[in-house]
C-alpha atoms as a PDB file:
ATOM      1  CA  UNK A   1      10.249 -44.467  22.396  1.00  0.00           C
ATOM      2  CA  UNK A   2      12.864 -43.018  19.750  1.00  0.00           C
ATOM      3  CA  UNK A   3      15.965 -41.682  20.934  1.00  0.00           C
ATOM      4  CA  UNK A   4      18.207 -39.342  18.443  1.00  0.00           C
ATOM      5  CA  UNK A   5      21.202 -37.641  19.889  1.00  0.00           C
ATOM      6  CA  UNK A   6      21.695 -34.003  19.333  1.00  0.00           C
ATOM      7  CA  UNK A   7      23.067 -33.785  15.982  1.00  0.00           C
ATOM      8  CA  UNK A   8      20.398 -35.246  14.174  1.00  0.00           C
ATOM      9  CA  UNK A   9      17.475 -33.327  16.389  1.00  0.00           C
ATOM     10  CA  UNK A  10      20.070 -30.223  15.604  1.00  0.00           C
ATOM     11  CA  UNK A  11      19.945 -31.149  11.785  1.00  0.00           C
ATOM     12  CA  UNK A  12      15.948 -31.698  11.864  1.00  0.00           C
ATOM     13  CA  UNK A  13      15.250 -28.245  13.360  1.00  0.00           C
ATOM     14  CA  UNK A  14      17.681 -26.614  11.209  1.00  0.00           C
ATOM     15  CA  UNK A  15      15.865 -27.700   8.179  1.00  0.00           C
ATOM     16  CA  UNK A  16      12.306 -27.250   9.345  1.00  0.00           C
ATOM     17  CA  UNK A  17      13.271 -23.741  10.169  1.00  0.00           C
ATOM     18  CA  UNK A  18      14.988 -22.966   6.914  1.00  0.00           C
ATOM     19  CA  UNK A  19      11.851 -24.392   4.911  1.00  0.00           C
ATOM     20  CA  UNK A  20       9.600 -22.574   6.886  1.00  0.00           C
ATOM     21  CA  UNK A  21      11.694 -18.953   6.217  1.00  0.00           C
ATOM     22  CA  UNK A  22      11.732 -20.188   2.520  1.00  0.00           C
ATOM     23  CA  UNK A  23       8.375 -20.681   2.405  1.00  0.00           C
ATOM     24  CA  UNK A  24       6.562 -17.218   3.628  1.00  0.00           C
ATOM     25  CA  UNK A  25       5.157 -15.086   1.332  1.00  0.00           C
ATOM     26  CA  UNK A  26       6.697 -11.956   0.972  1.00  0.00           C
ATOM     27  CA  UNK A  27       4.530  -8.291   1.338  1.00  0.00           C
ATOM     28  CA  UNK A  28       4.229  -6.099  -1.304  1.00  0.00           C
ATOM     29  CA  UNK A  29       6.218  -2.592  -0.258  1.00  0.00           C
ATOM     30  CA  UNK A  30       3.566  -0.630  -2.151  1.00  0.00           C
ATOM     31  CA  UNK A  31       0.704   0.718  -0.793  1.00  0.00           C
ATOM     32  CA  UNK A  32      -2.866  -0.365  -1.857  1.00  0.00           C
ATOM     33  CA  UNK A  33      -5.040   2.501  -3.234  1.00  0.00           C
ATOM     34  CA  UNK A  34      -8.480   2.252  -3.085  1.00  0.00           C
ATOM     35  CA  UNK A  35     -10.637   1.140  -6.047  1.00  0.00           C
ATOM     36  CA  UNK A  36     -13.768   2.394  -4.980  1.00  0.00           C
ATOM     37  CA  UNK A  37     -14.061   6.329  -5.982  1.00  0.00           C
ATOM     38  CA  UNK A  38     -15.632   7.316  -2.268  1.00  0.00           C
ATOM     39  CA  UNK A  39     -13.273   5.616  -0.643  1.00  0.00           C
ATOM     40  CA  UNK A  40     -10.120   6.993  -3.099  1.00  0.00           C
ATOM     41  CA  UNK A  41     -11.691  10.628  -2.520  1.00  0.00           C
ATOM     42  CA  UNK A  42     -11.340  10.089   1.170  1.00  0.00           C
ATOM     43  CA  UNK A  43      -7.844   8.423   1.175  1.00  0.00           C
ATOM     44  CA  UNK A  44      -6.623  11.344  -1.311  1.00  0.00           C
ATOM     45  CA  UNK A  45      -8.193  14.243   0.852  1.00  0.00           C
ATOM     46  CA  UNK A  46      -6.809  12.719   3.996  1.00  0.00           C
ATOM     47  CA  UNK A  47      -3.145  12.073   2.058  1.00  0.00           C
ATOM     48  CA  UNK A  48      -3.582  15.947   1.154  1.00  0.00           C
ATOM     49  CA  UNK A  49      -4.229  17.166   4.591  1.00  0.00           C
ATOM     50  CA  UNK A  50      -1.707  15.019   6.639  1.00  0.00           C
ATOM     51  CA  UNK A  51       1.411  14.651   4.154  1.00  0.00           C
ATOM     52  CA  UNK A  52       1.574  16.489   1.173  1.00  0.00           C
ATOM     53  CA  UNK A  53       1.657  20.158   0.163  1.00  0.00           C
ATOM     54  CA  UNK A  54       0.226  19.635  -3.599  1.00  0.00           C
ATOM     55  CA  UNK A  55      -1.042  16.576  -5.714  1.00  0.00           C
ATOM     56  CA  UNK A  56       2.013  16.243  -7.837  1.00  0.00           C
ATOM     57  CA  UNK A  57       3.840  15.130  -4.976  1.00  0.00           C
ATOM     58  CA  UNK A  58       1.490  13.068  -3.953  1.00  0.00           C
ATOM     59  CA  UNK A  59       1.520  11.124  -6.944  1.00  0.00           C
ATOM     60  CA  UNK A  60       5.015  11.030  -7.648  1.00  0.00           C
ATOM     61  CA  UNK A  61       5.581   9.233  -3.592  1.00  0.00           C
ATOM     62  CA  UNK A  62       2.564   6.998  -4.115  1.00  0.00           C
ATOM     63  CA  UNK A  63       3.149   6.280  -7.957  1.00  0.00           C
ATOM     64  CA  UNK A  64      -0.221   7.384  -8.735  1.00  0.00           C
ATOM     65  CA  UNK A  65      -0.815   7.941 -12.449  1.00  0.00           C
ATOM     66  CA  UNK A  66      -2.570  12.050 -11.868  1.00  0.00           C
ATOM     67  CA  UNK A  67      -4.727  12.139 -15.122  1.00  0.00           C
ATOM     68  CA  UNK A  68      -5.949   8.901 -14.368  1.00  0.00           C
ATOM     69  CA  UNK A  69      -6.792   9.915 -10.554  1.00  0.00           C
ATOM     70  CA  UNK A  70      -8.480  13.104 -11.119  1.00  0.00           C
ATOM     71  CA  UNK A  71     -10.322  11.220 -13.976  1.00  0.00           C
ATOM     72  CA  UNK A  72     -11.422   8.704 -11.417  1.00  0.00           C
ATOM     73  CA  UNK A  73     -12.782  11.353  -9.043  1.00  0.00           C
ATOM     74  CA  UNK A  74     -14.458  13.500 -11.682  1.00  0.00           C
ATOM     75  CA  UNK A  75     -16.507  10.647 -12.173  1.00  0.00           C
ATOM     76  CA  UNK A  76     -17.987  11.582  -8.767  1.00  0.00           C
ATOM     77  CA  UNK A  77     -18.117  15.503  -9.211  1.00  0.00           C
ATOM     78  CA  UNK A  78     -14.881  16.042  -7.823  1.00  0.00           C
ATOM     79  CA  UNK A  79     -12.183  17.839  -9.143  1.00  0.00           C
ATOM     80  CA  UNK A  80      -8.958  19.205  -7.743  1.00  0.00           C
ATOM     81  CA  UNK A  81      -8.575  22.906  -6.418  1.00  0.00           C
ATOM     82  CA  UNK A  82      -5.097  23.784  -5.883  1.00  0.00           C
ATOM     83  CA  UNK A  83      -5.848  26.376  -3.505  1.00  0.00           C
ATOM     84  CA  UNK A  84      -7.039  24.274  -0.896  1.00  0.00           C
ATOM     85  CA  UNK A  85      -5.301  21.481  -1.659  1.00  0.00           C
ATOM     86  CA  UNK A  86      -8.087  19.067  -1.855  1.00  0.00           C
ATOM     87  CA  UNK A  87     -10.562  17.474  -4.098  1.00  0.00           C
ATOM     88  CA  UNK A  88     -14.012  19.032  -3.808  1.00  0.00           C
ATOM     89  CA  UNK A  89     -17.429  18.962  -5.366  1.00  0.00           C
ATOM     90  CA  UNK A  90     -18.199  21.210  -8.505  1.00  0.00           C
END
């Protein structure tokens, strides 16, 4: 049986704990945008409804590059109509 007094049980737990914060991996802070152009269309059309009043400030809070985006969707026969604020078919 091992006996330790306080201060070095103290010491040991300090240091496991510190190595331990040290050691977790950090979370990005940006939100992941879907790759997959069904998925994106969904994600954007649900962004539209729920938080934002036009695409421009949608991109501009998520740091989406537009011409790229509605590039993306076109791909898929969707393009952006102001007036409802969502992307739809052509």
């Amino acid at each position: 049986m091992y006996r330790y007094d306080i201060s070095t049980w103290k010491s040991k737990l300090i240091s496991q704990t510190s190595t331990s914060i040290i050691n977790t991996p950090k979370r990005s802070k940006e939100m992941q945008i879907p790759k997959d152009p069904y998925i994106l269309l969904s994600f954007i059309n649900t962004k539209l409804r729920d938080e934002f009043h036009t695409l421009e400030d949608l991109c501009l809070s998520l740091n989406i590059d537009r011409k790229h985006l509605e590039k993306t969707l076109s791909s898929i026969d969707y393009t952006y109509v102001s007036s409802k604020n969502q992307f739809t078919s052509q």
